[in-house]
Protein backbone atom coordinates (compact mmCIF):
# COMPACT_ATOMS: atom_id res chain seq x y z
CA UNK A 1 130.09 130.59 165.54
CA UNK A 2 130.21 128.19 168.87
CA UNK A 3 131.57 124.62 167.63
CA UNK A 4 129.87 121.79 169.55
CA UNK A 5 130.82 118.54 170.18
CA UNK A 6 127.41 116.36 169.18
CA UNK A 7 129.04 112.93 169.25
CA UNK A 8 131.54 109.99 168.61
CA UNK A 9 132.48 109.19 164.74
CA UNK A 10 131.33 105.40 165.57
CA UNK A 11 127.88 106.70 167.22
CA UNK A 12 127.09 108.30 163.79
CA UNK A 13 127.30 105.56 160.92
CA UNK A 14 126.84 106.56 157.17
CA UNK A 15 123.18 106.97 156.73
CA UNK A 16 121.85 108.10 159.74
CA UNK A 17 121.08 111.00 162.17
CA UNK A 18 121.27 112.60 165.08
CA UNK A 19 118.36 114.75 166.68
CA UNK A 20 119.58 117.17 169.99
CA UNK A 21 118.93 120.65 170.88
CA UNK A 22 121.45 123.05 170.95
CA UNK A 23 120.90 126.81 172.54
CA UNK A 24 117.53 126.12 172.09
CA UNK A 25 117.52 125.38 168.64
CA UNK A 26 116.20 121.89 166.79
CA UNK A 27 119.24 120.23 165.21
CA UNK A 28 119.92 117.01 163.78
CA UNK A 29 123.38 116.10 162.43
CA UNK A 30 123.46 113.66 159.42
CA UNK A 31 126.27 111.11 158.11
CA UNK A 32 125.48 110.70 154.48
CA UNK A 33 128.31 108.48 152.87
CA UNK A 34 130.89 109.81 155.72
CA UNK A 35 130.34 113.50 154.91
CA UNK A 36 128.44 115.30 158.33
CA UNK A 37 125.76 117.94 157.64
CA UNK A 38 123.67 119.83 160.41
CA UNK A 39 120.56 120.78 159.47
CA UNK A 40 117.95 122.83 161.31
CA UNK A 41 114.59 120.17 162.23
CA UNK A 42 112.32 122.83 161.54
CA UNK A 43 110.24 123.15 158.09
CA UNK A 44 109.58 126.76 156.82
CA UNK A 45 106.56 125.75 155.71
CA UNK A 46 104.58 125.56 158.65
CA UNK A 47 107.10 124.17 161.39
CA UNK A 48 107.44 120.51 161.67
CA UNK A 49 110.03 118.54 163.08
CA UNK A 50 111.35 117.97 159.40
CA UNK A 51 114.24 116.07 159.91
CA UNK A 52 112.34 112.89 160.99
CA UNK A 53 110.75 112.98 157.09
CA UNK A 54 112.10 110.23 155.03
CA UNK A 55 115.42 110.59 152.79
CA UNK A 56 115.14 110.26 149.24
CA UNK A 57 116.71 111.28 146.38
CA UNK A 58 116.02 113.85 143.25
CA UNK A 59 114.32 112.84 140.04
CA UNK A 60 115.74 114.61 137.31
CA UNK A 61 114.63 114.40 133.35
CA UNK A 62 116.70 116.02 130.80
CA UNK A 63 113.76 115.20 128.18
CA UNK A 64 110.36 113.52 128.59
CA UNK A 65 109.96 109.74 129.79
CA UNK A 66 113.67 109.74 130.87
CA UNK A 67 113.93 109.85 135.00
CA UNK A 68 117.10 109.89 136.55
CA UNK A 69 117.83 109.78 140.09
CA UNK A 70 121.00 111.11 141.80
CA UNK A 71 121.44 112.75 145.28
CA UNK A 72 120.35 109.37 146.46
CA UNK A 73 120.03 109.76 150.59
CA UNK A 74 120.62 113.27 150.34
CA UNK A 75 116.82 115.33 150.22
CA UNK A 76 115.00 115.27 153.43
CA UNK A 77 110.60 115.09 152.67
CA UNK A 78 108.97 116.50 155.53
CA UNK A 79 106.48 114.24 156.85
CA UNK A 80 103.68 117.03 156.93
CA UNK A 81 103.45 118.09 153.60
CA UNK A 82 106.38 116.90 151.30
CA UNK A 83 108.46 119.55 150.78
CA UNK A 84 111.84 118.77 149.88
CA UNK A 85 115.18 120.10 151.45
CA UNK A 86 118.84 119.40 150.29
CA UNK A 87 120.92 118.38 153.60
CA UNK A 88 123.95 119.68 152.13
CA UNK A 89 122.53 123.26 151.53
CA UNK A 90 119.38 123.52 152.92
CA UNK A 91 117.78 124.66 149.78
CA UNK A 92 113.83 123.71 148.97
CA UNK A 93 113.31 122.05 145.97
CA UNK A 94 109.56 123.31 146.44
CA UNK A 95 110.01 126.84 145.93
CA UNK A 96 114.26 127.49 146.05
CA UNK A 97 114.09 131.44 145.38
CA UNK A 98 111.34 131.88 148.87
CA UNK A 99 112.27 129.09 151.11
CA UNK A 100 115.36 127.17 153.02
CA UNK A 101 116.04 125.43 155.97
CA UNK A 102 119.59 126.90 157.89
CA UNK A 103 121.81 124.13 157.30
CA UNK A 104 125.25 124.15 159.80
CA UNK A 105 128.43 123.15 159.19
CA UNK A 106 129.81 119.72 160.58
CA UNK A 107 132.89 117.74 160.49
CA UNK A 108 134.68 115.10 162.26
CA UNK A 109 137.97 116.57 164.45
CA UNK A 110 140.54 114.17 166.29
CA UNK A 111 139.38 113.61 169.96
CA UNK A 112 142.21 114.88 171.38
CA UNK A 113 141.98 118.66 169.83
CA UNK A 114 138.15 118.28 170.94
CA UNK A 115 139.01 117.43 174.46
CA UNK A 116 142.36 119.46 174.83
CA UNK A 117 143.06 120.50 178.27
CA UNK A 118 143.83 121.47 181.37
CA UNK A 119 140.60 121.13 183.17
CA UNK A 120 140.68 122.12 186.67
CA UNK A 121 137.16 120.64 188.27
CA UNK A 122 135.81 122.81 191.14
CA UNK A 123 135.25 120.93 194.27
CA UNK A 124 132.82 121.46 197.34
CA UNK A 125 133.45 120.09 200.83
CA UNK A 126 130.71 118.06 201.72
CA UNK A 127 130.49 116.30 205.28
CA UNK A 128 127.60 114.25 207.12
CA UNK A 129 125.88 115.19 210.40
CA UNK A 130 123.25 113.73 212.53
CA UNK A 131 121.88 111.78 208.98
CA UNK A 132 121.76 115.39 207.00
CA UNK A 133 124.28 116.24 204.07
CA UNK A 134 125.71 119.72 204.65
CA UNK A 135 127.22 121.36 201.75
CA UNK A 136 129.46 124.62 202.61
CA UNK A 137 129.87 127.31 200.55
């Protein structure tokens, strides 16, 4: 698996997100209470961009007229339908044994193993003539 830099820690504050494309695919990258989760913006269900869908959390009863929420911040509602995705796993909480959204590893590495070197830039002599820019090859 290809790692890819996405961003800054300070460009990705605890509770928000990141949309970008990456080999073609849909990502976003979420900070949800400083822990990073990727998360593929695509719904199973019939394709929309479901990482723009509001994050909520999970009502759980453990016996009748008793509600308790917990994973506050951390299911994603897709804005066409309402299906509900964990960020951390990907997992539907519409129908978990049939459906899931591929969820990608993400964590925070110091800067300087991300932007280790040498780099050695490649350079093309360029020169100006009679108002025309000449590259040569």
């Amino acid at each position: 698996m290809a790692r890819h830099v996405i961003a800054p820690v300070d460009e990705l504050p605890p509770g928000t997100r990141k949309f970008l494309e990456i080999e073609g695919r849909p990502i976003a990258v979420f900070n949800i209470k400083g822990e990073y989760f990727g998360l593929m913006n695509r719904c199973p269900h019939q394709g929309a961009a479901l990482c723009e869908g509001p994050l909520i959390g999970l009502a759980q009863s453990s016996e009748p007229g008793e509600i308790e929420y917990t994973k506050l911040g951390e299911i994603i509602r897709c804005p066409w339908h309402g299906w509900e995705f964990d960020i951390r796993t990907g997992q539907s909480y519409c129908d978990p044994r049939r459906f899931r959204v591929k969820a990608y590893p993400a964590h925070v590495e110091p800067g300087a193993s991300v932007v280790k070197g040498p780099y050695v830039a490649e350079t093309i002599p360029v020169k100006v003539e009679s108002d025309y820019v000449v590259v040569e090859l």
